[in-house]
C-alpha atoms as a PDB file:
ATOM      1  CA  UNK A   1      30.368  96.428 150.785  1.00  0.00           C
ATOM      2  CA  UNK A   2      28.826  97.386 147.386  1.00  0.00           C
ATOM      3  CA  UNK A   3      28.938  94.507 144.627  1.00  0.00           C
ATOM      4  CA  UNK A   4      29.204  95.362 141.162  1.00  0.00           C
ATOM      5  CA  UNK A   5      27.302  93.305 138.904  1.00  0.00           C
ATOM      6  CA  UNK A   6      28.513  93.301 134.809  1.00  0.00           C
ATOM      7  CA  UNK A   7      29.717  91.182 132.337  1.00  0.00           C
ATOM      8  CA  UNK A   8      32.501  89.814 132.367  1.00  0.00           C
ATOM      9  CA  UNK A   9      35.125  89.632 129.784  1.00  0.00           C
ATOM     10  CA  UNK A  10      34.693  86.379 128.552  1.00  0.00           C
ATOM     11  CA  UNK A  11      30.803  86.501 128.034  1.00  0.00           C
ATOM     12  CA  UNK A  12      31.663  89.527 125.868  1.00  0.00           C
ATOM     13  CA  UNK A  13      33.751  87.728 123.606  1.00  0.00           C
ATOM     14  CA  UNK A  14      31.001  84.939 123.462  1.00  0.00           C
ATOM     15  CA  UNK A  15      28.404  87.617 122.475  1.00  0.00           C
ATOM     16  CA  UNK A  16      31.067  89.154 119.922  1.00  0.00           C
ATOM     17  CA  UNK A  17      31.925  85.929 118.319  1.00  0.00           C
ATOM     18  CA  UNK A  18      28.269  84.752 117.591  1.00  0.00           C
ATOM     19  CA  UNK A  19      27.680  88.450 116.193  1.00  0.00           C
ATOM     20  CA  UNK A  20      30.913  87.875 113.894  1.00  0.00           C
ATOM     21  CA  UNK A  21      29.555  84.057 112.577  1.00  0.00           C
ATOM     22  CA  UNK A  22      26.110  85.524 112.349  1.00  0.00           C
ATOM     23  CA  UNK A  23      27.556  88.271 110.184  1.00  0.00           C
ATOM     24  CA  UNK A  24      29.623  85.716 108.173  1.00  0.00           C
ATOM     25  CA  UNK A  25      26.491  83.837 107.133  1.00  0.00           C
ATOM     26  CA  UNK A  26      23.865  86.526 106.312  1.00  0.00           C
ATOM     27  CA  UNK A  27      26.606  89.311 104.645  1.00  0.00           C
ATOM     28  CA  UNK A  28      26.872  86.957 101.563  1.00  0.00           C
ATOM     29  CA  UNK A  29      23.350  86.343 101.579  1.00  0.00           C
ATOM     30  CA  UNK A  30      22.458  89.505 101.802  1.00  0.00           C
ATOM     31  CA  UNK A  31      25.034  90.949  99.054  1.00  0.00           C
ATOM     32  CA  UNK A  32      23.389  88.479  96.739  1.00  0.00           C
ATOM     33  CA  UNK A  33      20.313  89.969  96.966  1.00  0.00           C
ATOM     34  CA  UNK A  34      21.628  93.228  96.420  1.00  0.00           C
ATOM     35  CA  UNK A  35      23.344  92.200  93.299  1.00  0.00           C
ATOM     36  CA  UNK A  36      20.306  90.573  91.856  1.00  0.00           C
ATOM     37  CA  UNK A  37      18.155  93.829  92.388  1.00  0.00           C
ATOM     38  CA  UNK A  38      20.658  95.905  90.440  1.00  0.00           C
ATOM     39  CA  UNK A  39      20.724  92.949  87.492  1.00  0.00           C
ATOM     40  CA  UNK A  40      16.669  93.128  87.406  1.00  0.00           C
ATOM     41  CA  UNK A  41      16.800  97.100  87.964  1.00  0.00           C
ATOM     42  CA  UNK A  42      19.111  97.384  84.614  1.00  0.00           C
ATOM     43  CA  UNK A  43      16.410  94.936  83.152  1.00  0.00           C
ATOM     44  CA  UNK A  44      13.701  97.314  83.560  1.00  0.00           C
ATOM     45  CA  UNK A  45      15.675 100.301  82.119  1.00  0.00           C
ATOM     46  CA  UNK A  46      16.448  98.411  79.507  1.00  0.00           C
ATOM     47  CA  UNK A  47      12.902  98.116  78.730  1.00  0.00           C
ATOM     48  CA  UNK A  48      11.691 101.618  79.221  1.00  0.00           C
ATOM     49  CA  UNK A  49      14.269 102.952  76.739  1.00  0.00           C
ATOM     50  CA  UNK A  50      13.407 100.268  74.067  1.00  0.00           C
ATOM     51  CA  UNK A  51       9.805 101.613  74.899  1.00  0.00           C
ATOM     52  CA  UNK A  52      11.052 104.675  73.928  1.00  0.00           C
ATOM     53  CA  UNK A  53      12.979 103.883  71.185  1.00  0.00           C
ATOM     54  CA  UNK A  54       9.943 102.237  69.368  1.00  0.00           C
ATOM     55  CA  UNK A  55       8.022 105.623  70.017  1.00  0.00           C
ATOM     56  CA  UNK A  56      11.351 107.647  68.628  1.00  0.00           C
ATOM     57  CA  UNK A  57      10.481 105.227  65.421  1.00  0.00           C
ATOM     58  CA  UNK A  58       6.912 104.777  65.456  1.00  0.00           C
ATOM     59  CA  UNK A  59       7.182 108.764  65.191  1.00  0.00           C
ATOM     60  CA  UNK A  60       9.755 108.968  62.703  1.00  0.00           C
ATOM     61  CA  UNK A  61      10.120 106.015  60.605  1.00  0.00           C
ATOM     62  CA  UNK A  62      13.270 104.864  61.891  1.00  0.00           C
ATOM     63  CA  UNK A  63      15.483 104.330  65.103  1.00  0.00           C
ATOM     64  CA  UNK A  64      18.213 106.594  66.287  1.00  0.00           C
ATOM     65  CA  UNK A  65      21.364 106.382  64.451  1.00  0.00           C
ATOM     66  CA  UNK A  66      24.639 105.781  65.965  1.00  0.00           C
ATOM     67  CA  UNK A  67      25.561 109.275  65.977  1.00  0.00           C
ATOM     68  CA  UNK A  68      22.489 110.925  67.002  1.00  0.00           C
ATOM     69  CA  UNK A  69      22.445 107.877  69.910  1.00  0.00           C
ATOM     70  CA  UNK A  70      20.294 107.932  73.071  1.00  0.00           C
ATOM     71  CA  UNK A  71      20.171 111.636  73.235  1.00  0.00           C
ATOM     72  CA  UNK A  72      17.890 111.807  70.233  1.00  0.00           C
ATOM     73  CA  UNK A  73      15.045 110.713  72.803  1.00  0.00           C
ATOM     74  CA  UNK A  74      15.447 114.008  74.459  1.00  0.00           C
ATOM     75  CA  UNK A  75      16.163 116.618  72.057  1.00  0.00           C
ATOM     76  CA  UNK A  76      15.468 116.399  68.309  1.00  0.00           C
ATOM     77  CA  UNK A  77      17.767 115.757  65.807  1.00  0.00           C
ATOM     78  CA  UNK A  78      17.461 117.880  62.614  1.00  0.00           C
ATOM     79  CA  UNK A  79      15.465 116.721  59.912  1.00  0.00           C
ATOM     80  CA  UNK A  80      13.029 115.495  62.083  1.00  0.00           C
ATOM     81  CA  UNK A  81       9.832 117.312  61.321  1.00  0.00           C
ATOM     82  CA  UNK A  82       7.592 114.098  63.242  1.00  0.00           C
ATOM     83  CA  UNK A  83       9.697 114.447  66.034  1.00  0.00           C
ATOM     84  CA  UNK A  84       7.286 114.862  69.373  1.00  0.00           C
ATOM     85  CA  UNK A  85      10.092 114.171  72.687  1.00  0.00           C
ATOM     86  CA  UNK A  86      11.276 114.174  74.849  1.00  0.00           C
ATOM     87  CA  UNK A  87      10.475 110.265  74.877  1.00  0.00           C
ATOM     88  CA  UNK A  88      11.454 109.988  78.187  1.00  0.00           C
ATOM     89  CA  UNK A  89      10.279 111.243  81.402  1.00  0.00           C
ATOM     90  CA  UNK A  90      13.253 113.011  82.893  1.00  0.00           C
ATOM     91  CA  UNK A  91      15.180 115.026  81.261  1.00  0.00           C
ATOM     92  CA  UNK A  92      18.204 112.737  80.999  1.00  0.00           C
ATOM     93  CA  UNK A  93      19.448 109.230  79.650  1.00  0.00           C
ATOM     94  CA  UNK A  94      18.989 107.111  82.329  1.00  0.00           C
ATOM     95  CA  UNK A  95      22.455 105.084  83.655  1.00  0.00           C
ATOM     96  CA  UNK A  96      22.632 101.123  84.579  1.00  0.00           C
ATOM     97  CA  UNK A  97      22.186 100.480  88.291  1.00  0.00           C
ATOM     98  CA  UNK A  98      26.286 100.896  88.618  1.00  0.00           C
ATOM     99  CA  UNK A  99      25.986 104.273  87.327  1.00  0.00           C
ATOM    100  CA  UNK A 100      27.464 103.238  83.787  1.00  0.00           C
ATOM    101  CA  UNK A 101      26.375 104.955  80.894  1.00  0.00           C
ATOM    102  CA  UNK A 102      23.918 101.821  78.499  1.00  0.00           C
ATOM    103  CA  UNK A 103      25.505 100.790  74.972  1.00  0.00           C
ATOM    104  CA  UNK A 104      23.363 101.892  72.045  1.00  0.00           C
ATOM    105  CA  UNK A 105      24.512 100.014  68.768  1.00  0.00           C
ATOM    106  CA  UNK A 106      22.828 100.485  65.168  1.00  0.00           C
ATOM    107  CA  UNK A 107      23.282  98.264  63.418  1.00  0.00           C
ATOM    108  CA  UNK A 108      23.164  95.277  65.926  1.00  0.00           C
ATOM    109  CA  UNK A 109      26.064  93.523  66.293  1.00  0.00           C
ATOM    110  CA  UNK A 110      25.446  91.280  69.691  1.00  0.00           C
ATOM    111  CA  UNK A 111      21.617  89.951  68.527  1.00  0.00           C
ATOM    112  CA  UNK A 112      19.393  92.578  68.761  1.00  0.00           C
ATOM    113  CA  UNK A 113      16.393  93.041  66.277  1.00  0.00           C
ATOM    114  CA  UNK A 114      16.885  96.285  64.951  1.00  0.00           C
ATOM    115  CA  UNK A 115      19.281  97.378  67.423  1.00  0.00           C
ATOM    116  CA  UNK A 116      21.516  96.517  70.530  1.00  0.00           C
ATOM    117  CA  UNK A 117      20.875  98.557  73.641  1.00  0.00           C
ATOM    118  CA  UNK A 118      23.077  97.117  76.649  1.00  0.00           C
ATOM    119  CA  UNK A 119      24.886  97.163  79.933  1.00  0.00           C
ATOM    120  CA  UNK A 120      27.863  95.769  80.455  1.00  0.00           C
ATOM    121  CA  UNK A 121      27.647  94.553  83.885  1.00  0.00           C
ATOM    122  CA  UNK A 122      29.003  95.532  87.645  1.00  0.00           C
ATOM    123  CA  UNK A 123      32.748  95.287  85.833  1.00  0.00           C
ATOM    124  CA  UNK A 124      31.582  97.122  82.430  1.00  0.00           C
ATOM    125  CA  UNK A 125      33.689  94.815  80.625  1.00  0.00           C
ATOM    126  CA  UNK A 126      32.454  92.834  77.855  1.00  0.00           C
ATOM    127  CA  UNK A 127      31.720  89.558  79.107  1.00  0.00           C
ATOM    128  CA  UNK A 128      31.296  88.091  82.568  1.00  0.00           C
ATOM    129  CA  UNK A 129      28.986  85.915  84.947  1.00  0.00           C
ATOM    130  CA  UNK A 130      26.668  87.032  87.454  1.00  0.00           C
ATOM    131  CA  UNK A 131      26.384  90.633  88.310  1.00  0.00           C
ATOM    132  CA  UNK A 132      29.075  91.009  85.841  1.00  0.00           C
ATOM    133  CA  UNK A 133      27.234  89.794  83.302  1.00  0.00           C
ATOM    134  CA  UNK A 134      26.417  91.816  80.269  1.00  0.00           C
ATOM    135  CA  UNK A 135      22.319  92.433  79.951  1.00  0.00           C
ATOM    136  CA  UNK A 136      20.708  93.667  76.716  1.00  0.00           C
ATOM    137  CA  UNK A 137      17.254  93.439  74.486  1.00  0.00           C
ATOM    138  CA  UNK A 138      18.865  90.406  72.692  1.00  0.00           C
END
């Protein structure tokens, strides 16, 4: 007589059960740590582009306007004899870490110095805690 050996159905449901609480208490853990690399990811863009804002004006006496926006660090706006872009390495305005396009405001209205440059967050609505928060030079 041949004997099978396996597992049975009950240790399966053991093993799947302690995979499903062990998945309960790292997912959150994990998802937090996601969340907090995209916050200090949009951080860091927001940097580079107020690095290249201050060359924009170091090169032409003054910042973008509203209307000429980001774009004016990648092609020139007229007028702009000084001009020497594109101020930024690729050849496009980088988006938050959510893929939403960054606020440019001029004059500053949320507490910037000469400007506002911001993200509004994993809901891009104004406002917010937490990944939803909104991040800017201010």
């Amino acid at each position: 007589m041949i004997r099978y050996r396996g597992f049975t159905l009950i240790e399966l449901l053991i093993v799947l059960a302690i995979l499903g609480m062990l998945a309960a208490l790292v997912g959150p853990r994990l998802m937090n740590a996601l969340g907090q690399g995209q916050v200090k990811t949009t951080k860091s863009q927001i940097e580079m582009l107020a690095t290249a804002l201050d060359n924009f004006r170091l090169d032409n006496g003054r910042y973008p306007t509203q209307e000429e926006g980001l774009q004016a660090l990648l092609q020139a706006p007229e007028g702009l004899p000084n001009w020497t872009g594109p101020y930024l390495r690729k050849k496009k305005v980088p988006v938050d870490a959510w893929g939403f396009p960054f606020h440019y405001e001029i004059p500053p209205r949320r507490g910037g110095m000469d400007y506002d440059l911001y993200s509004l967050g994993a809901d891009n609505a104004e406002g917010g805690e937490g990944e939803n928060a909104d991040i800017g030079n201010w």
